[in-house]
PDB file of N, CA and C in Angstrom:
ATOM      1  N   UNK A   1      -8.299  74.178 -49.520  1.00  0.00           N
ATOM      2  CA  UNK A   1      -9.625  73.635 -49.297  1.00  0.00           C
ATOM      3  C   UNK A   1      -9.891  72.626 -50.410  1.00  0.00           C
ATOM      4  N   UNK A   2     -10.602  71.171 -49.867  1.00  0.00           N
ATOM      5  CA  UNK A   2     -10.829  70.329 -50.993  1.00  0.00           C
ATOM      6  C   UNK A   2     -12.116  70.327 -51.847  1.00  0.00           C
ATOM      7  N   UNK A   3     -12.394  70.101 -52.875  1.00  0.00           N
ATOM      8  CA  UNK A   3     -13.146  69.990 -53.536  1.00  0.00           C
ATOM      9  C   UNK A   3     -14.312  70.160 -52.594  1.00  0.00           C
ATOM     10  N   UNK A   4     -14.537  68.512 -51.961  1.00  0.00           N
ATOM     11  CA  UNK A   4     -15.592  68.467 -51.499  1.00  0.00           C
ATOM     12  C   UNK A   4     -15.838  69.757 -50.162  1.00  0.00           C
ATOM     13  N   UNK A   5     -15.116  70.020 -49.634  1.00  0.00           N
ATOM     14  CA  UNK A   5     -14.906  70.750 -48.674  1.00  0.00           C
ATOM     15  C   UNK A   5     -15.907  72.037 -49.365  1.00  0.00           C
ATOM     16  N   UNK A   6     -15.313  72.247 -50.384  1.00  0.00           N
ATOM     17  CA  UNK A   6     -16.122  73.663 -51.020  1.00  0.00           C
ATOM     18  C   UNK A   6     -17.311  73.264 -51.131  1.00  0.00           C
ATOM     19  N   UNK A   7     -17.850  72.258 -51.874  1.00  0.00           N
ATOM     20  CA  UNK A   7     -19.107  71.837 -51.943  1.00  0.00           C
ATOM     21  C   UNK A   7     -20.052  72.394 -50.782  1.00  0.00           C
ATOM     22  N   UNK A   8     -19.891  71.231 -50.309  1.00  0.00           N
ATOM     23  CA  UNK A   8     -20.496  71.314 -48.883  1.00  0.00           C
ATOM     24  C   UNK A   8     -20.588  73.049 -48.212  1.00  0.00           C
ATOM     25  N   UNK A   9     -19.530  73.851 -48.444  1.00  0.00           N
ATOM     26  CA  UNK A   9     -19.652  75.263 -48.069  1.00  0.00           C
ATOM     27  C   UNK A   9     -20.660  75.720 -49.550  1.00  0.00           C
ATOM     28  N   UNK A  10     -20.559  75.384 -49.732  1.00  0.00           N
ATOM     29  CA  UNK A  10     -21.339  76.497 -50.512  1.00  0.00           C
ATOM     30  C   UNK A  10     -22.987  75.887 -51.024  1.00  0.00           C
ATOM     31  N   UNK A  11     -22.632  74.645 -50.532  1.00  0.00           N
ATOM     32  CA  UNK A  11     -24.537  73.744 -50.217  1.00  0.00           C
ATOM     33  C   UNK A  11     -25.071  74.732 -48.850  1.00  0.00           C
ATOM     34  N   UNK A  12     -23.993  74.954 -48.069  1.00  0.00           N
ATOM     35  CA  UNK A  12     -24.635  75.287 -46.357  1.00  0.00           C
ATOM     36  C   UNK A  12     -25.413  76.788 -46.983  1.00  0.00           C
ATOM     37  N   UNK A  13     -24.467  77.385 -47.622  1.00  0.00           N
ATOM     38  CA  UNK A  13     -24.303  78.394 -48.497  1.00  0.00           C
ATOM     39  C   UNK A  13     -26.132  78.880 -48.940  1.00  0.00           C
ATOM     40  N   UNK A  14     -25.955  78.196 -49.637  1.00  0.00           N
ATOM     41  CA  UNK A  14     -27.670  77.910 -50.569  1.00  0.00           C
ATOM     42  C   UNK A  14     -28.559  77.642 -49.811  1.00  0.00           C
ATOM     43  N   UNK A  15     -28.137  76.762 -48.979  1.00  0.00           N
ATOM     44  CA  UNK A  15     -29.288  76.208 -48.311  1.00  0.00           C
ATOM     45  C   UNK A  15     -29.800  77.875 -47.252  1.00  0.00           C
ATOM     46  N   UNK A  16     -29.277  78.383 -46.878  1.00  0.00           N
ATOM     47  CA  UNK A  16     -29.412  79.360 -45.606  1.00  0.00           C
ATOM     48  C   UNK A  16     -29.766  80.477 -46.522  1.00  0.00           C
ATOM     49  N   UNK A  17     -29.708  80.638 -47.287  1.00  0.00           N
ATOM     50  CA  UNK A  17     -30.156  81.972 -47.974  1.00  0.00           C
ATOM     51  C   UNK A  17     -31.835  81.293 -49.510  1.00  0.00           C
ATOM     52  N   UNK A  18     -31.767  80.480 -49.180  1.00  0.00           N
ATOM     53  CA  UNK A  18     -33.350  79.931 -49.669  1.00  0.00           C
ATOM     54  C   UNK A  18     -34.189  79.767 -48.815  1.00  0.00           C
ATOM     55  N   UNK A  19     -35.658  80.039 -49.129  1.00  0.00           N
ATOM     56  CA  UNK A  19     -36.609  79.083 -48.843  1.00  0.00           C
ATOM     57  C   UNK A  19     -36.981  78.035 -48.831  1.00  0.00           C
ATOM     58  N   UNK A  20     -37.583  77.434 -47.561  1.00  0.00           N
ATOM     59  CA  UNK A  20     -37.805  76.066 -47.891  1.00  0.00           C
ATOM     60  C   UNK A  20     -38.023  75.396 -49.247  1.00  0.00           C
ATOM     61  N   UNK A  21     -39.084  76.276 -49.769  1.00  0.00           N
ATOM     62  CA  UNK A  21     -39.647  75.566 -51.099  1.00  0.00           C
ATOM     63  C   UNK A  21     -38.620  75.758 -52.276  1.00  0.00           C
ATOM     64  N   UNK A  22     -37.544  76.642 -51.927  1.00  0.00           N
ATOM     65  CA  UNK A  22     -36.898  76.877 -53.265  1.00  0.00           C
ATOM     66  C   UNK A  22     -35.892  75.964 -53.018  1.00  0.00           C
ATOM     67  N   UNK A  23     -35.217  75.643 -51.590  1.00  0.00           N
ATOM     68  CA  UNK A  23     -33.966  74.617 -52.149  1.00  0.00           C
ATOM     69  C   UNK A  23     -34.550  73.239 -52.182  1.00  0.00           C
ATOM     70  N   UNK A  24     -35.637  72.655 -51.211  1.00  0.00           N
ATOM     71  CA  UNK A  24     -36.567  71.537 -51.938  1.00  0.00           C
ATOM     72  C   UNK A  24     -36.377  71.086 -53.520  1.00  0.00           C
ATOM     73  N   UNK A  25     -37.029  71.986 -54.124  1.00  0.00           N
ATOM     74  CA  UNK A  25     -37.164  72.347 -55.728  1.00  0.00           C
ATOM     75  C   UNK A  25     -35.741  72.122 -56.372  1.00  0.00           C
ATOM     76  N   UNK A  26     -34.770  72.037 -55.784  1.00  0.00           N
ATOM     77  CA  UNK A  26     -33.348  72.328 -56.496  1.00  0.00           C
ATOM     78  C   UNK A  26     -33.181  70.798 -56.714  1.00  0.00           C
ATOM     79  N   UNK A  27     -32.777  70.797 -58.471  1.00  0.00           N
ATOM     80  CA  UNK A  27     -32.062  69.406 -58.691  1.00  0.00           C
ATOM     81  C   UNK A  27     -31.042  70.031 -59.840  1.00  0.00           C
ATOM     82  N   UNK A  28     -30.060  68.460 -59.471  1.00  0.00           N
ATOM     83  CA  UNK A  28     -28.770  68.743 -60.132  1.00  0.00           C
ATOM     84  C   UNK A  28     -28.626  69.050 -61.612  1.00  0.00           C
ATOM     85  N   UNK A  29     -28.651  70.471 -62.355  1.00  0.00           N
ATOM     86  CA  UNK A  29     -28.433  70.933 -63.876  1.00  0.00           C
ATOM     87  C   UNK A  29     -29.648  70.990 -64.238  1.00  0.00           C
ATOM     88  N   UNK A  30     -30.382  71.793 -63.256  1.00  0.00           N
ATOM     89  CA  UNK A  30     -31.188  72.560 -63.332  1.00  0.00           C
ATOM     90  C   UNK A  30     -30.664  74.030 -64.132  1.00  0.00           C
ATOM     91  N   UNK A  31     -31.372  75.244 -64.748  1.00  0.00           N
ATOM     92  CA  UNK A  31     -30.859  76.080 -65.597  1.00  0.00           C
ATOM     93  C   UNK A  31     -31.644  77.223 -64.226  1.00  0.00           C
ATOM     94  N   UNK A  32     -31.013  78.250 -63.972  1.00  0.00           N
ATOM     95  CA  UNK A  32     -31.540  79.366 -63.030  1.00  0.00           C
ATOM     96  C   UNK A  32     -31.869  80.530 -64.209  1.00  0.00           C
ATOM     97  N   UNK A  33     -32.618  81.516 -63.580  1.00  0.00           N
ATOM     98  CA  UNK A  33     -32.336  82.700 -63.987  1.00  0.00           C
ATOM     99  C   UNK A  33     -32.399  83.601 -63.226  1.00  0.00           C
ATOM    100  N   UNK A  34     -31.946  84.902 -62.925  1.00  0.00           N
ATOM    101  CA  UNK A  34     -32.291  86.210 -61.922  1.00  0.00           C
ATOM    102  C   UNK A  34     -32.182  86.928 -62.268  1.00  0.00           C
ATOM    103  N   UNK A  35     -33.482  87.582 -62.594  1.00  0.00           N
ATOM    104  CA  UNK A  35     -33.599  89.062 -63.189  1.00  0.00           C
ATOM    105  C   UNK A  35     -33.588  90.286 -61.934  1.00  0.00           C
ATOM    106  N   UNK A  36     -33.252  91.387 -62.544  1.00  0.00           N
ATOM    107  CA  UNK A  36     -33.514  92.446 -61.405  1.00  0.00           C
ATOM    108  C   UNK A  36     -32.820  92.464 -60.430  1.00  0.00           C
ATOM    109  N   UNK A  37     -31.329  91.756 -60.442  1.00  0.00           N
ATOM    110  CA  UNK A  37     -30.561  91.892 -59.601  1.00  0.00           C
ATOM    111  C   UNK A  37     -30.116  93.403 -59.121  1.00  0.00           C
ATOM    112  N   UNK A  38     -29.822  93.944 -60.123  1.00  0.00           N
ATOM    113  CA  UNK A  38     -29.249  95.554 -59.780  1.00  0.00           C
ATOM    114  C   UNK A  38     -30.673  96.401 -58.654  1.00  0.00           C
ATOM    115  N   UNK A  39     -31.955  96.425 -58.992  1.00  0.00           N
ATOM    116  CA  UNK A  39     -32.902  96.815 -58.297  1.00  0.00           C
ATOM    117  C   UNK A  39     -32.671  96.350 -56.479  1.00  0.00           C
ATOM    118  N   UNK A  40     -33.108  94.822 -56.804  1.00  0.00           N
ATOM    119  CA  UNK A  40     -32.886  94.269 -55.418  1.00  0.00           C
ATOM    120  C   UNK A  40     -31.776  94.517 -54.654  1.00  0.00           C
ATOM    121  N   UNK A  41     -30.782  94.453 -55.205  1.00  0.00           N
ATOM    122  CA  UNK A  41     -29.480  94.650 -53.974  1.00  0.00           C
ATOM    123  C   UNK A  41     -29.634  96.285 -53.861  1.00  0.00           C
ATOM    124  N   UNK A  42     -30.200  97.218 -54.724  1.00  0.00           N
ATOM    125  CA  UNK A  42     -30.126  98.762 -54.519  1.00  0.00           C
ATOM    126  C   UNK A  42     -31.149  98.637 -53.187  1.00  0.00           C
ATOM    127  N   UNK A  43     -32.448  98.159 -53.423  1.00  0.00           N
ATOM    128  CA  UNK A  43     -33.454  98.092 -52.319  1.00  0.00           C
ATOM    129  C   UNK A  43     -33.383  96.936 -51.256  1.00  0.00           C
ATOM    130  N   UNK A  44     -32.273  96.232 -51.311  1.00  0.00           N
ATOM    131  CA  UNK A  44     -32.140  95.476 -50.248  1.00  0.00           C
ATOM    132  C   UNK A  44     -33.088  94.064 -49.785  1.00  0.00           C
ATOM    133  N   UNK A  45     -33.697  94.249 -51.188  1.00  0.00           N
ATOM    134  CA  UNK A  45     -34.608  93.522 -51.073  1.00  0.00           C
ATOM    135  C   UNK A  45     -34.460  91.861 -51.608  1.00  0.00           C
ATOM    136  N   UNK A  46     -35.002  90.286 -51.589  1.00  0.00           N
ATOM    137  CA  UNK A  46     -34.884  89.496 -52.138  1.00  0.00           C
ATOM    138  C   UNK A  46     -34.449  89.215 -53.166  1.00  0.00           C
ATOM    139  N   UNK A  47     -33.877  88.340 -53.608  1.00  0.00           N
ATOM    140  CA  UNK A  47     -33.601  88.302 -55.449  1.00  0.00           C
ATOM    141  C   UNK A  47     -34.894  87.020 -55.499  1.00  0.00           C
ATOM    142  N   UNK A  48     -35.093  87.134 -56.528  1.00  0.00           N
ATOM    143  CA  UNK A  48     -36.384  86.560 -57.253  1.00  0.00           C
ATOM    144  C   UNK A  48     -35.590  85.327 -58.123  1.00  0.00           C
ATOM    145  N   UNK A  49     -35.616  84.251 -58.069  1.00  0.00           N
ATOM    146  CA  UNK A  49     -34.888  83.363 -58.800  1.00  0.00           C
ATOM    147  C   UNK A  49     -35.989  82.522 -59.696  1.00  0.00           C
ATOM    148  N   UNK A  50     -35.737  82.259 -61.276  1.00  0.00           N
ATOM    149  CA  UNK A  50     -36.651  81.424 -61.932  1.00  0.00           C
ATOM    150  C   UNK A  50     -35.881  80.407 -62.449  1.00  0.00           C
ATOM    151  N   UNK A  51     -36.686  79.046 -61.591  1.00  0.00           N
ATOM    152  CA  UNK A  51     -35.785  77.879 -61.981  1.00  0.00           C
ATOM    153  C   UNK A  51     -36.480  77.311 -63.975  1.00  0.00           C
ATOM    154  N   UNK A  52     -35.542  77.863 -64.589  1.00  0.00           N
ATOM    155  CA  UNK A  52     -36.042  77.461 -65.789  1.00  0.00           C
ATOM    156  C   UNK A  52     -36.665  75.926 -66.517  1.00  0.00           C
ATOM    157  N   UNK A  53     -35.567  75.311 -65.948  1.00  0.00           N
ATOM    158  CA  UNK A  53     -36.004  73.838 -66.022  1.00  0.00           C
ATOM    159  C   UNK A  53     -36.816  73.527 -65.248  1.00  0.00           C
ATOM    160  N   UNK A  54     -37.591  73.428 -64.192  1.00  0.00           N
ATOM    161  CA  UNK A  54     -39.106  73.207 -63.692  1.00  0.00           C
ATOM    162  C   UNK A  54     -40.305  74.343 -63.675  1.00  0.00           C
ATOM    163  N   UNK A  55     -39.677  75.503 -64.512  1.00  0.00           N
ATOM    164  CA  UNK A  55     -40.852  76.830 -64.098  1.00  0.00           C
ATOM    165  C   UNK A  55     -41.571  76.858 -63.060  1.00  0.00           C
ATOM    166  N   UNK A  56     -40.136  77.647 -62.242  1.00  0.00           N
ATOM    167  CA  UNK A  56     -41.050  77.421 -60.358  1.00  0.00           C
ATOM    168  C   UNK A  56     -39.667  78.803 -60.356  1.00  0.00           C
ATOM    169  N   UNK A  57     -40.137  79.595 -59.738  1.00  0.00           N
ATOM    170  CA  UNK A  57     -39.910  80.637 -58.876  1.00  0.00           C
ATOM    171  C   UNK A  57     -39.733  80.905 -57.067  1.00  0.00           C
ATOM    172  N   UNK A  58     -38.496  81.146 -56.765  1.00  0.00           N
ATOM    173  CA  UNK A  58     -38.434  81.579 -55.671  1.00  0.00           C
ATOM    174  C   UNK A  58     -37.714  82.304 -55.111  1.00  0.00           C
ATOM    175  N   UNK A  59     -37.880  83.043 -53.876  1.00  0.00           N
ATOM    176  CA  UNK A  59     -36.845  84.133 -53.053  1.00  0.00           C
ATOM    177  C   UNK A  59     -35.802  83.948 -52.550  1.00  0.00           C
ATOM    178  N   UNK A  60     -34.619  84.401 -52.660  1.00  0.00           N
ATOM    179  CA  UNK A  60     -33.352  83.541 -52.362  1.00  0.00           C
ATOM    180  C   UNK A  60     -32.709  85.162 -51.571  1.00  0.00           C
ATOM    181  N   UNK A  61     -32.548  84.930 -50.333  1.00  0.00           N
ATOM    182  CA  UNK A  61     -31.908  86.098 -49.579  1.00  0.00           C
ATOM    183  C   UNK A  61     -30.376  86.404 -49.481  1.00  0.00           C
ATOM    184  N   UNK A  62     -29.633  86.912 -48.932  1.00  0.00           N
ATOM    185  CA  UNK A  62     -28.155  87.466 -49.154  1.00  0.00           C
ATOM    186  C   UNK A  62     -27.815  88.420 -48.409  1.00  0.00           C
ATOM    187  N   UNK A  63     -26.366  87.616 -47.786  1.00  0.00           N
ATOM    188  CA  UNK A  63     -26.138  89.069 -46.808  1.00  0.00           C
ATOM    189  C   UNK A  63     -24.737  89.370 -47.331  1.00  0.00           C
ATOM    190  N   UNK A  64     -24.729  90.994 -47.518  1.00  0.00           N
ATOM    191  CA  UNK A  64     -23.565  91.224 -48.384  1.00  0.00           C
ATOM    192  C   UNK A  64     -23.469  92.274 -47.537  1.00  0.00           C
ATOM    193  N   UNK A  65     -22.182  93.343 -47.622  1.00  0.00           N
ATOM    194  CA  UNK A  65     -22.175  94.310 -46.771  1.00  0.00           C
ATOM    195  C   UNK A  65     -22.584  95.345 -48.172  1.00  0.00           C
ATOM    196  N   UNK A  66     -22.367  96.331 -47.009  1.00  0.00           N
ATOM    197  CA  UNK A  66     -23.106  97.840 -48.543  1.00  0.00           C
ATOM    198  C   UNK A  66     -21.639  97.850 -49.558  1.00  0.00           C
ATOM    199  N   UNK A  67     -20.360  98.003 -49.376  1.00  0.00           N
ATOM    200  CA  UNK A  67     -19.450  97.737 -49.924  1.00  0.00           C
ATOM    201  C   UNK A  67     -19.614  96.393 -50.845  1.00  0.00           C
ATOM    202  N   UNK A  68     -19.677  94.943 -50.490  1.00  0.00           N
ATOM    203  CA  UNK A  68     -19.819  94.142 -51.046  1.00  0.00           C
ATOM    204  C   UNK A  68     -20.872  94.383 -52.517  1.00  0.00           C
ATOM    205  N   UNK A  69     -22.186  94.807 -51.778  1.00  0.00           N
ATOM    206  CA  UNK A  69     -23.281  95.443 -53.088  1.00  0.00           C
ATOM    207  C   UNK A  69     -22.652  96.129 -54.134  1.00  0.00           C
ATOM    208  N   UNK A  70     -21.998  97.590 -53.287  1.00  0.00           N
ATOM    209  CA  UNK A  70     -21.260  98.392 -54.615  1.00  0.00           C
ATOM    210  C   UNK A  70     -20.230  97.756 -55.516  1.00  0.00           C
ATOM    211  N   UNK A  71     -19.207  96.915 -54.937  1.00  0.00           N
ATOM    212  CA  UNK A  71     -18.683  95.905 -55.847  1.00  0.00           C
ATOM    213  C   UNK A  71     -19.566  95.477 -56.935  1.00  0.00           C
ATOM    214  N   UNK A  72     -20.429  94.563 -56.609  1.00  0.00           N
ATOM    215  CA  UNK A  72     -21.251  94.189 -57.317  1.00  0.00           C
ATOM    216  C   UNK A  72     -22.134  94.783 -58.745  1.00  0.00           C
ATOM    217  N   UNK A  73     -22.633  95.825 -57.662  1.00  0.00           N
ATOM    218  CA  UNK A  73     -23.176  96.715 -58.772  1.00  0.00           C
ATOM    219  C   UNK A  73     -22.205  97.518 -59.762  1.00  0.00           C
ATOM    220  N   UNK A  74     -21.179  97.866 -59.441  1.00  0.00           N
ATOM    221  CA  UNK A  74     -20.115  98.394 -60.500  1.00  0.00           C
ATOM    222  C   UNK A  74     -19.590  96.944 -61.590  1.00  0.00           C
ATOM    223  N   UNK A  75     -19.528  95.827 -61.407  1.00  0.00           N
ATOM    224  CA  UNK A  75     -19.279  94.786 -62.108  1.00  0.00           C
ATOM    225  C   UNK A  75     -17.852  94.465 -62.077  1.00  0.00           C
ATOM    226  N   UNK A  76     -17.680  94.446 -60.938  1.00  0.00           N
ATOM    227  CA  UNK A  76     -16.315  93.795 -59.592  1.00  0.00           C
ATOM    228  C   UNK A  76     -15.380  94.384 -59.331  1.00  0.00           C
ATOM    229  N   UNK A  77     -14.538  93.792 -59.021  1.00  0.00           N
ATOM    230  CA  UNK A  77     -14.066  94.642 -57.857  1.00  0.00           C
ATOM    231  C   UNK A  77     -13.061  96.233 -58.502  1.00  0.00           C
ATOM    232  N   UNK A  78     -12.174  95.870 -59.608  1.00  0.00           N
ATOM    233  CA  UNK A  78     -11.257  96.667 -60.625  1.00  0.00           C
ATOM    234  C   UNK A  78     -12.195  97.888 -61.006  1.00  0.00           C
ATOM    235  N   UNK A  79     -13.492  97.378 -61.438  1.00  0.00           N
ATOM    236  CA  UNK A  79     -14.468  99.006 -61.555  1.00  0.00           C
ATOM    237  C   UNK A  79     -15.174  99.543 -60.584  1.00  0.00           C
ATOM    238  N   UNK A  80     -15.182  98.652 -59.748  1.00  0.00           N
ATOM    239  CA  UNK A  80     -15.157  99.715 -58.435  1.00  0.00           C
ATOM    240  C   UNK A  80     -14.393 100.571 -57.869  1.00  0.00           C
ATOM    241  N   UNK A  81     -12.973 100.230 -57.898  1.00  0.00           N
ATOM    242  CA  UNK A  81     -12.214 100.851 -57.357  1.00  0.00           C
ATOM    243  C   UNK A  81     -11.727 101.977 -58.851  1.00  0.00           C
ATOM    244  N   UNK A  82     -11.874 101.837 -60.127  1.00  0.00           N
ATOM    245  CA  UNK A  82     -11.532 102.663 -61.419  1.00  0.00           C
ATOM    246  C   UNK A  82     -12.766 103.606 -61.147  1.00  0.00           C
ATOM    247  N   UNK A  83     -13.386 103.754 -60.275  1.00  0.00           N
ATOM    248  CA  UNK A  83     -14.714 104.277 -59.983  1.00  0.00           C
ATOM    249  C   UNK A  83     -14.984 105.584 -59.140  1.00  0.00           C
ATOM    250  N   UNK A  84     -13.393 105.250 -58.281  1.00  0.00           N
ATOM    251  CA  UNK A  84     -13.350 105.835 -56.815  1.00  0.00           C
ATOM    252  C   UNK A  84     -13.447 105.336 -55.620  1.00  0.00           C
ATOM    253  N   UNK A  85     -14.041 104.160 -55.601  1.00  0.00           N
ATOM    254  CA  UNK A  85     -14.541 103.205 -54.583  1.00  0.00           C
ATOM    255  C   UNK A  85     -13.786 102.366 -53.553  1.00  0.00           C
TER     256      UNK A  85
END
């Protein structure tokens, strides 16, 4: 896959799991932050994203499977599976 090729996947990427107003808001080297990741993916709920460089906040959704989450939440894939998983 080429460079741009990835790009573009992973713009479609962003774009489909934001809100209007949050990928609007997106410019290039911008600084993010996301707190409360471990909560949200436990409750299934939104991640909360704070764009640091414009102090603007928004909901950014994700579809992961329940496996994918536990990956995640163990801190990838080697301690998941050193885990039992």
């Amino acid at each position: 896959m080429g460079i741009e090729h990835e790009v573009a996947v992973k713009e479609k990427r962003v774009r489909a799991f934001l809100d209007e107003a949050g990928y609007d808001a997106l410019k290039q080297g911008d600084e993010w932050e996301i707190t409360g990741i471990h909560a949200a993916l436990r409750g299934g709920e939104p991640l909360t994203v704070h764009n640091l460089s414009q102090d603007q906040s928004f909901q950014a959704n994700y579809s992961l499977t329940e496996r994918q989450i536990n990956i995640l939440l163990a801190g990838g894939l080697l301690n998941y599976i050193k885990a039992g998983g």
